[in-house]
Protein backbone atom coordinates (compact mmCIF):
# COMPACT_ATOMS: atom_id res chain seq x y z
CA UNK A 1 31.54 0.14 3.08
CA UNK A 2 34.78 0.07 5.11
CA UNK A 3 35.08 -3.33 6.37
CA UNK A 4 37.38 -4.41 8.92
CA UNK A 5 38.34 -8.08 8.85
CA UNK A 6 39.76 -9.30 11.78
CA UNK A 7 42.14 -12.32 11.30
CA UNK A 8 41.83 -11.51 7.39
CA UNK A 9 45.74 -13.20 7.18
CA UNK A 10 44.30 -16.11 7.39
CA UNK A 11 41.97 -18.63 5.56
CA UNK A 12 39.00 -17.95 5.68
CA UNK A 13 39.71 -14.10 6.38
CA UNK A 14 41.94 -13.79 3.33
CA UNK A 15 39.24 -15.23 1.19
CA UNK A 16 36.95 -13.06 2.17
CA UNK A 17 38.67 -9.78 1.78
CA UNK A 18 39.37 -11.11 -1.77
CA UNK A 19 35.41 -11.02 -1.88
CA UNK A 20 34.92 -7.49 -0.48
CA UNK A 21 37.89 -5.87 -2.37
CA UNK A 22 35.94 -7.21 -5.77
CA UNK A 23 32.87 -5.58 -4.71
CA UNK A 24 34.81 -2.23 -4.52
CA UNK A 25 34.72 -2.26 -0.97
CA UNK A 26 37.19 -0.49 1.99
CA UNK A 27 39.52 -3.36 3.73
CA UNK A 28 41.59 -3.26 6.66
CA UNK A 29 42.79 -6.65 7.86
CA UNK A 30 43.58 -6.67 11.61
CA UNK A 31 45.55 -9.79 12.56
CA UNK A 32 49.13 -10.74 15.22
CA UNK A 33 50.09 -12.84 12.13
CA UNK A 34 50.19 -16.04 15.04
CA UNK A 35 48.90 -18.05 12.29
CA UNK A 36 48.12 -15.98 9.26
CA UNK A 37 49.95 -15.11 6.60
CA UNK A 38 51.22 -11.16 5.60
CA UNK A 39 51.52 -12.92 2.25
CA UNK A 40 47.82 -14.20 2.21
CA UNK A 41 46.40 -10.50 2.60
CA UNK A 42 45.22 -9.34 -0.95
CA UNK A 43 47.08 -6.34 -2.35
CA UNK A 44 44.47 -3.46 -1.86
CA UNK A 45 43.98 -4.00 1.68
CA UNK A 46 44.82 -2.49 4.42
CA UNK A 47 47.24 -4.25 6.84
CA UNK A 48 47.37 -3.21 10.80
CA UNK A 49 49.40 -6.01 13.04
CA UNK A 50 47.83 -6.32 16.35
CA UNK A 51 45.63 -7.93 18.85
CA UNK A 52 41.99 -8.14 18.84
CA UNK A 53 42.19 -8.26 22.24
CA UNK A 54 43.66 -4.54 22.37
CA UNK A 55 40.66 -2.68 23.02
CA UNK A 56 42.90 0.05 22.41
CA UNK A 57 43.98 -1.11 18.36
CA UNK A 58 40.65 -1.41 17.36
CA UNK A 59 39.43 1.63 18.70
CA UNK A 60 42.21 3.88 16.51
CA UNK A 61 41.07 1.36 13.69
CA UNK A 62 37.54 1.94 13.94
CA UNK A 63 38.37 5.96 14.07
CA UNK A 64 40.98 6.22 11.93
CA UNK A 65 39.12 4.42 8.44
CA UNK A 66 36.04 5.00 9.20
CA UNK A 67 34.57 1.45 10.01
CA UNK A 68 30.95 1.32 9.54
CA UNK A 69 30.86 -2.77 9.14
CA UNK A 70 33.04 -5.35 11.46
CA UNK A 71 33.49 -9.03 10.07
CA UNK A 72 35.19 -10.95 12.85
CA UNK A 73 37.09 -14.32 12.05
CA UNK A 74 40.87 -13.88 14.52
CA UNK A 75 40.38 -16.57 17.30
CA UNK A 76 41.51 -20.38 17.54
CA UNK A 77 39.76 -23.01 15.58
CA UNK A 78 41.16 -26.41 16.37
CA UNK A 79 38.59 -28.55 18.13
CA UNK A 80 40.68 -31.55 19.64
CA UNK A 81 43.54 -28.35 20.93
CA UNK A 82 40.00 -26.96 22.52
CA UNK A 83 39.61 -29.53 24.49
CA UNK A 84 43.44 -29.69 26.20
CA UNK A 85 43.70 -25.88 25.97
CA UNK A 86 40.60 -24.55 27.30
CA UNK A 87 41.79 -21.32 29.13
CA UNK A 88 43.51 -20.50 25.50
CA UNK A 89 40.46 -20.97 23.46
CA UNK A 90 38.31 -18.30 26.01
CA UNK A 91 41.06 -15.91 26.20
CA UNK A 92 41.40 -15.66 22.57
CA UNK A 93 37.72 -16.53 21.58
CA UNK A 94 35.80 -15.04 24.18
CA UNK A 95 37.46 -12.31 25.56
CA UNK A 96 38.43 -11.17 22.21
CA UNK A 97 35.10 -11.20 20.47
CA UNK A 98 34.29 -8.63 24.03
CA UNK A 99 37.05 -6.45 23.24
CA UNK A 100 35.90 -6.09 19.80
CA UNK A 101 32.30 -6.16 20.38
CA UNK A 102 32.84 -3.70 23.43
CA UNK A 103 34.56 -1.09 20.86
CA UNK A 104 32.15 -1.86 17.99
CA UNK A 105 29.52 -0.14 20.05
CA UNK A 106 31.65 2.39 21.78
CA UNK A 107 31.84 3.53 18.32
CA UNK A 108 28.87 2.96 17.05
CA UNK A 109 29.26 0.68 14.66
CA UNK A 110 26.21 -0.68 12.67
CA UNK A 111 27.24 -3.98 11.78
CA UNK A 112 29.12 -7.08 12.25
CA UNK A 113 29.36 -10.40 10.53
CA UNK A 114 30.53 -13.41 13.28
CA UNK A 115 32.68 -16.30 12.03
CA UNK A 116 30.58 -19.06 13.88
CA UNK A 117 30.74 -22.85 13.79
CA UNK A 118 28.51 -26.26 13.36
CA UNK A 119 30.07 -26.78 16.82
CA UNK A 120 27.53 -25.36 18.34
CA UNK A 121 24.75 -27.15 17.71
CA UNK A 122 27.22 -30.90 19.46
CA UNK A 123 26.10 -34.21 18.54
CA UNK A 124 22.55 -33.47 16.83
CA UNK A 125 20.49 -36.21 16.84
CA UNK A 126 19.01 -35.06 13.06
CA UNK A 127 19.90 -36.00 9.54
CA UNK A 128 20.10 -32.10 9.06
CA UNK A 129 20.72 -29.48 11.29
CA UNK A 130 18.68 -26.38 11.47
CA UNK A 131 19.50 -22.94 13.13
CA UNK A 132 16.07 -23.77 15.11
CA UNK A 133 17.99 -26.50 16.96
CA UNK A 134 19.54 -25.30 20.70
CA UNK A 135 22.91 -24.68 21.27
CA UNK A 136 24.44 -27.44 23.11
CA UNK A 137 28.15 -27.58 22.46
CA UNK A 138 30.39 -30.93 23.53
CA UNK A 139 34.07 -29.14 23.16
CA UNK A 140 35.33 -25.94 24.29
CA UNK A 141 35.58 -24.71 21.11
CA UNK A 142 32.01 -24.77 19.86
CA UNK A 143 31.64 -23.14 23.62
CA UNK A 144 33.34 -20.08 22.87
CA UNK A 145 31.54 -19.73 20.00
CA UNK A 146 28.16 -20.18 21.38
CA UNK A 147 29.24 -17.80 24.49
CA UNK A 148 30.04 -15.17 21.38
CA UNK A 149 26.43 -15.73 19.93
CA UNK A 150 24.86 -15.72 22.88
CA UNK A 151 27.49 -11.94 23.59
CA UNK A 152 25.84 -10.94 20.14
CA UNK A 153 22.06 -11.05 20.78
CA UNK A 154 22.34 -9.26 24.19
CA UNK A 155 24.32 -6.77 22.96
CA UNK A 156 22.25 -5.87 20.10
CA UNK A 157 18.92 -6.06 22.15
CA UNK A 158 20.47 -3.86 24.53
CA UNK A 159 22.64 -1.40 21.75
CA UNK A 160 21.46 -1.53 18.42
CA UNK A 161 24.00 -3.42 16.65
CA UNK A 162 22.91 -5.98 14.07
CA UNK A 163 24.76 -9.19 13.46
CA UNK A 164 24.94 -12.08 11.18
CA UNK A 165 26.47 -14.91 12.87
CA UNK A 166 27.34 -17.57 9.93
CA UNK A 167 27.65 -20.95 11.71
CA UNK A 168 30.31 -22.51 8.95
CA UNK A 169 29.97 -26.60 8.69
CA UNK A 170 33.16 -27.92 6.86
CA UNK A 171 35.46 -25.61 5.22
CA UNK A 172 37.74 -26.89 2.30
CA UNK A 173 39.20 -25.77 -0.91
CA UNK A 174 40.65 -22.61 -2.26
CA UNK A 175 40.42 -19.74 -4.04
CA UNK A 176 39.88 -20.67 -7.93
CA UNK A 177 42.43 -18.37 -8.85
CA UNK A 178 45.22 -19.57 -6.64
CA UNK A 179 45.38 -16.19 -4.58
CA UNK A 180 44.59 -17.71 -1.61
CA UNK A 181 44.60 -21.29 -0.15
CA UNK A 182 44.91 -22.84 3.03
CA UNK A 183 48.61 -22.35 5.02
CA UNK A 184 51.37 -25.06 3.74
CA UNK A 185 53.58 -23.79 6.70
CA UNK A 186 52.12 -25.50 9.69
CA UNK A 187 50.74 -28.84 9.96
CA UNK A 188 47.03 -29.06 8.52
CA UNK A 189 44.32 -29.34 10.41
CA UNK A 190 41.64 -30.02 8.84
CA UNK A 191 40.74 -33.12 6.17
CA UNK A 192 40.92 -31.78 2.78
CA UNK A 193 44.14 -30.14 2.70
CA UNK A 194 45.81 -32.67 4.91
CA UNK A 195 44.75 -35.02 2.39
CA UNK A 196 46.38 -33.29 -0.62
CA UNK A 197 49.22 -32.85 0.97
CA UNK A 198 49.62 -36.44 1.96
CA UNK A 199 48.97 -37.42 -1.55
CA UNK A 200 51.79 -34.74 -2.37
CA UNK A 201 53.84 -35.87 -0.55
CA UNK A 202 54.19 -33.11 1.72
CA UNK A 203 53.31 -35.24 4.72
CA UNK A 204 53.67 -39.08 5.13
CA UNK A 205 50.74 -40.08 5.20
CA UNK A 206 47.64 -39.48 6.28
CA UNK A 207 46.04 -40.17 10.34
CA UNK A 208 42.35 -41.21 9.91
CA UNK A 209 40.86 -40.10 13.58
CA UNK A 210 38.37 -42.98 14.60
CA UNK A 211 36.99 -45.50 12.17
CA UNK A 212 34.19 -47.34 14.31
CA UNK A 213 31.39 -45.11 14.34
CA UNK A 214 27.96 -45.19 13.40
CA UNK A 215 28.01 -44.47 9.93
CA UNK A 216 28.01 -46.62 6.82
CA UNK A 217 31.59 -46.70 6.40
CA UNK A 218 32.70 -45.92 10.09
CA UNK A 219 33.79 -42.36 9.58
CA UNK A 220 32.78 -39.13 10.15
CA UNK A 221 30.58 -37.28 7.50
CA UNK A 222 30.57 -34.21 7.28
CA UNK A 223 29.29 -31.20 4.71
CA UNK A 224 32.01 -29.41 3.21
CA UNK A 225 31.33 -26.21 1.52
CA UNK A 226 33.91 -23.94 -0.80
CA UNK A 227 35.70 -21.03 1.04
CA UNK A 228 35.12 -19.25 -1.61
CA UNK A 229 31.37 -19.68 -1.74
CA UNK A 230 31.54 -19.39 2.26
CA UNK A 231 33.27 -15.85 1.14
CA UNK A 232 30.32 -14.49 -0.73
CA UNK A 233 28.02 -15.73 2.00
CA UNK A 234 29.26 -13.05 4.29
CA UNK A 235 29.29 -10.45 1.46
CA UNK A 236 25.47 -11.15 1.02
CA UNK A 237 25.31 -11.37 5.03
CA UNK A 238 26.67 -7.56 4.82
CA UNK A 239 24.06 -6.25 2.67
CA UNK A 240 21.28 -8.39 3.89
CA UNK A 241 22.36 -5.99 7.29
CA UNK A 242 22.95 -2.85 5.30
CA UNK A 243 19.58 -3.33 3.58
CA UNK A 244 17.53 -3.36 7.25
CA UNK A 245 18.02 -6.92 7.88
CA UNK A 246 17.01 -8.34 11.21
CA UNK A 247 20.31 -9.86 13.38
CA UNK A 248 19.71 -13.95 12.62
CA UNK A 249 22.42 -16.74 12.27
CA UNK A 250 22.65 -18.76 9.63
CA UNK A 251 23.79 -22.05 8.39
CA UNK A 252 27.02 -22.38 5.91
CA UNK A 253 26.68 -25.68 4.13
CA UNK A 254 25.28 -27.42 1.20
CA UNK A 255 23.08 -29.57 2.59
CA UNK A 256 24.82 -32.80 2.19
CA UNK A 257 27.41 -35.16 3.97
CA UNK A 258 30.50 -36.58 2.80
CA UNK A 259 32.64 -39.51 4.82
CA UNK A 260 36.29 -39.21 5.77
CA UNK A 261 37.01 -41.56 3.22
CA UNK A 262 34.86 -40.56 0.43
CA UNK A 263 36.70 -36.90 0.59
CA UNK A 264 40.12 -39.44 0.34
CA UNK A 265 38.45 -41.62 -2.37
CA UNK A 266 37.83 -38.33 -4.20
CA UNK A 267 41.89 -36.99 -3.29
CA UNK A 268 43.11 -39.99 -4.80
CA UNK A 269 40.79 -39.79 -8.16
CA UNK A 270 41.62 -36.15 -8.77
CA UNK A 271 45.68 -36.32 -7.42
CA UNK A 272 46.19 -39.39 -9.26
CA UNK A 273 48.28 -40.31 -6.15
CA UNK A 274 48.03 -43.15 -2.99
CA UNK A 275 48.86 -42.51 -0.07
CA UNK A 276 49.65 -44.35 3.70
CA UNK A 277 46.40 -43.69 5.81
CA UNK A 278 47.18 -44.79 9.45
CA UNK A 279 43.77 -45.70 11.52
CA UNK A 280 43.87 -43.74 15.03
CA UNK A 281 42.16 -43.39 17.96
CA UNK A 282 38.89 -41.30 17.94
CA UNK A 283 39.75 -37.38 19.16
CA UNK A 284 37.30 -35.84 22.01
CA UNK A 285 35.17 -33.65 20.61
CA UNK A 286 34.19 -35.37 17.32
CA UNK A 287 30.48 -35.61 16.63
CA UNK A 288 29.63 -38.85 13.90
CA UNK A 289 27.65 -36.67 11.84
CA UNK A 290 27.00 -32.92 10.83
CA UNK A 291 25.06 -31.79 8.24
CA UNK A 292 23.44 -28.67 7.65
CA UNK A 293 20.25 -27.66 6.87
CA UNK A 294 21.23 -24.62 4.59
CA UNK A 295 18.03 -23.68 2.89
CA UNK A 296 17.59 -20.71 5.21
CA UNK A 297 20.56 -18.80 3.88
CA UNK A 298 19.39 -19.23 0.59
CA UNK A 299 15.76 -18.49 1.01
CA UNK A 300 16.80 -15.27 3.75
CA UNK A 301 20.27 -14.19 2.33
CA UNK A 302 19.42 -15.06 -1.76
CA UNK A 303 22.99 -16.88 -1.12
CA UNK A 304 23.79 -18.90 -4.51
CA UNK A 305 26.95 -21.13 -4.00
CA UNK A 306 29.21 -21.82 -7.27
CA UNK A 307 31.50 -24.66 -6.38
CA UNK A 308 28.86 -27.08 -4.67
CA UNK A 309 30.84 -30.29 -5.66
CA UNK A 310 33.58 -32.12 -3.92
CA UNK A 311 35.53 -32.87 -7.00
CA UNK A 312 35.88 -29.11 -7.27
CA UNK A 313 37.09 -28.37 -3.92
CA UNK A 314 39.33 -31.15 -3.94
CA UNK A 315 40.67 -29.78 -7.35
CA UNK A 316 40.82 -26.46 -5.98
CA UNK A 317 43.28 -26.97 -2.89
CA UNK A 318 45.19 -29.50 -5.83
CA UNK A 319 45.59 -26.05 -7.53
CA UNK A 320 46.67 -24.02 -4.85
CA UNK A 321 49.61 -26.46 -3.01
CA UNK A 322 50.58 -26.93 -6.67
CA UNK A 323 50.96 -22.75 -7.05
CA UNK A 324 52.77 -22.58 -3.91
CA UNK A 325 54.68 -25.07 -4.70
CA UNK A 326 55.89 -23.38 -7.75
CA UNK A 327 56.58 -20.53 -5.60
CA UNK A 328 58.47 -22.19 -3.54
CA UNK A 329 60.85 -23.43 -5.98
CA UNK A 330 61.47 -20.13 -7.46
CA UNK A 331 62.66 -18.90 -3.89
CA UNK A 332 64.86 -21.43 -3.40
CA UNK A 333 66.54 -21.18 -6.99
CA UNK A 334 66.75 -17.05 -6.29
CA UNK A 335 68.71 -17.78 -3.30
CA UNK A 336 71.11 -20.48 -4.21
């Protein structure tokens, strides 16, 4: 295959170009480098700086290496930004995922792989969430995605191209190797690695969004699956396609919930470290509870996840900001 990965300088993205490059497969990463990282783009890849929205790039991409399979992740991702920046999240999310989609088919390519979201399905009133639930997102976010979805099935019904769109619950960890972790320049987003870098020491402390709802210890839960195991779900989402699949969506989870502070219960255990954890307001946008139901992937896809255990992930992203850290030191000896 030659894959392009759109956003691959970036988590998810850079994880799973890792993936495809150890399955001997063609990578070019297209990404504006807003967010990602040049340095988080595995050597062996192909690197080509511009917009997904530039119809334009990704046609000469698509022409120039061949592209027979599209996996799209470049767009915005933070859910309480979603809901002050709307116009930001369609104009990247939306229009982008057109652009692309628009010059996947002008070029007839056979594939694509969609970098979905739980935030689709909104406040669920289920223990587990199935892909046979509606859409009915609550933030703009989880809009843009399901406006991308919904983008996908037309488009295939009405040109041929087959999707996978791989609706990702709670992303967390790193790669095992330390080639690839979440970003340590830009304030974290999302729980796990703002966690271990609290308990680092990196931040100072840690801002626990909303600690009165209806769950057993007032927090969120949550299912948080491995990047890495996320990564070979969209490798086995390519040849599910390239072996005559059907276009489907599926779930990316393990099938089990976590609290915001049982993932800091388990920071502190493996860290060895306490940290300040200051009680705030709940964001807009926050459902209590999101599970997945993920035993569609597994049954459908044959998907077989590695890492299924918080104590790994948690140990994982230790790993990682402890690598980079390293790193870091090394460049700042070198130029002093």
């Amino acid at each position: 295959m030659s894959v392009l990965v759109t956003g691959g300088a970036g988590y998810i993205g850079s994880h799973v170009a890792l993936e495809l490059l150890a399955q001997d497969e063609r990578v070019i990463v297209l990404d504006n480098f807003s967010t990602g990282s040049r340095a988080h783009v595995p050597q062996g890849a192909v690197v080509v700086e511009g917009d997904v929205r530039d119809a334009a790039v990704v046609t000469n991409i698509l022409r120039t290496y061949r592209v027979n399979s599209i996996m799209h992740f470049a767009g915005l991702i933070v859910v309480p930004e979603s809901v002050t920046r709307p116009l930001d999240y369609y104009r990247h999310n939306v229009q982008g995922s057109i652009s692309l989609i628009g010059a996947a088919v002008q070029e007839g390519v056979p594939y694509l792989i969609f970098s979905s979201s739980a935030a689709v399905y909104g406040k669920p009133l289920v223990e587990r969430v199935s892909e046979a639930l509606p859409m009915q997102p609550i933030n703009p976010y989880g809009m843009s995605k399901a406006m991308t979805e919904q983008l996908l099935q037309d488009v295939s019904a009405a040109h041929g191209l087959r999707y996978v769109a791989l609706r990702y619950f709670n992303v967390a960890g790193a790669d095992p190797h330390a080639r690839s972790g979440y970003g340590l320049n830009k304030h974290p987003t999302h729980l796990v690695p703002a966690a271990v870098q609290a308990a680092a020491g990196r931040l100072s402390g840690f801002k626990l969004y909303g600690d009165d709802y209806e769950t057993a210890d007032g927090t969120c839960v949550r299912d948080y699956i491995h990047v890495s195991d996320l990564a070979c779900a969209h490798v086995d989402a390519l040849r599910y396609l390239a072996g005559g699949g059907e276009s489907a969506a599926f779930n990316c989870g393990y099938g089990r919930g976590f609290s915001v502070r049982e993932v800091l219960d388990v920071v502190r255990k493996r860290s060895g470290k306490e940290f300040e954890i200051e009680v705030m307001p709940r964001r807009e946008g926050d459902p209590p509870v999101l599970v997945a139901d993920a035993s569609r992937i597994r049954d459908v896809l044959g998907w077989t996840p590695q890492y299924d255990n918080l104590d790994t992930i948690v140990e994982h992203e230790l790993q990682w900001l402890e690598s980079e850290s390293r790193k870091d030191m090394v460049k700042a000896q070198i130029r002093a």
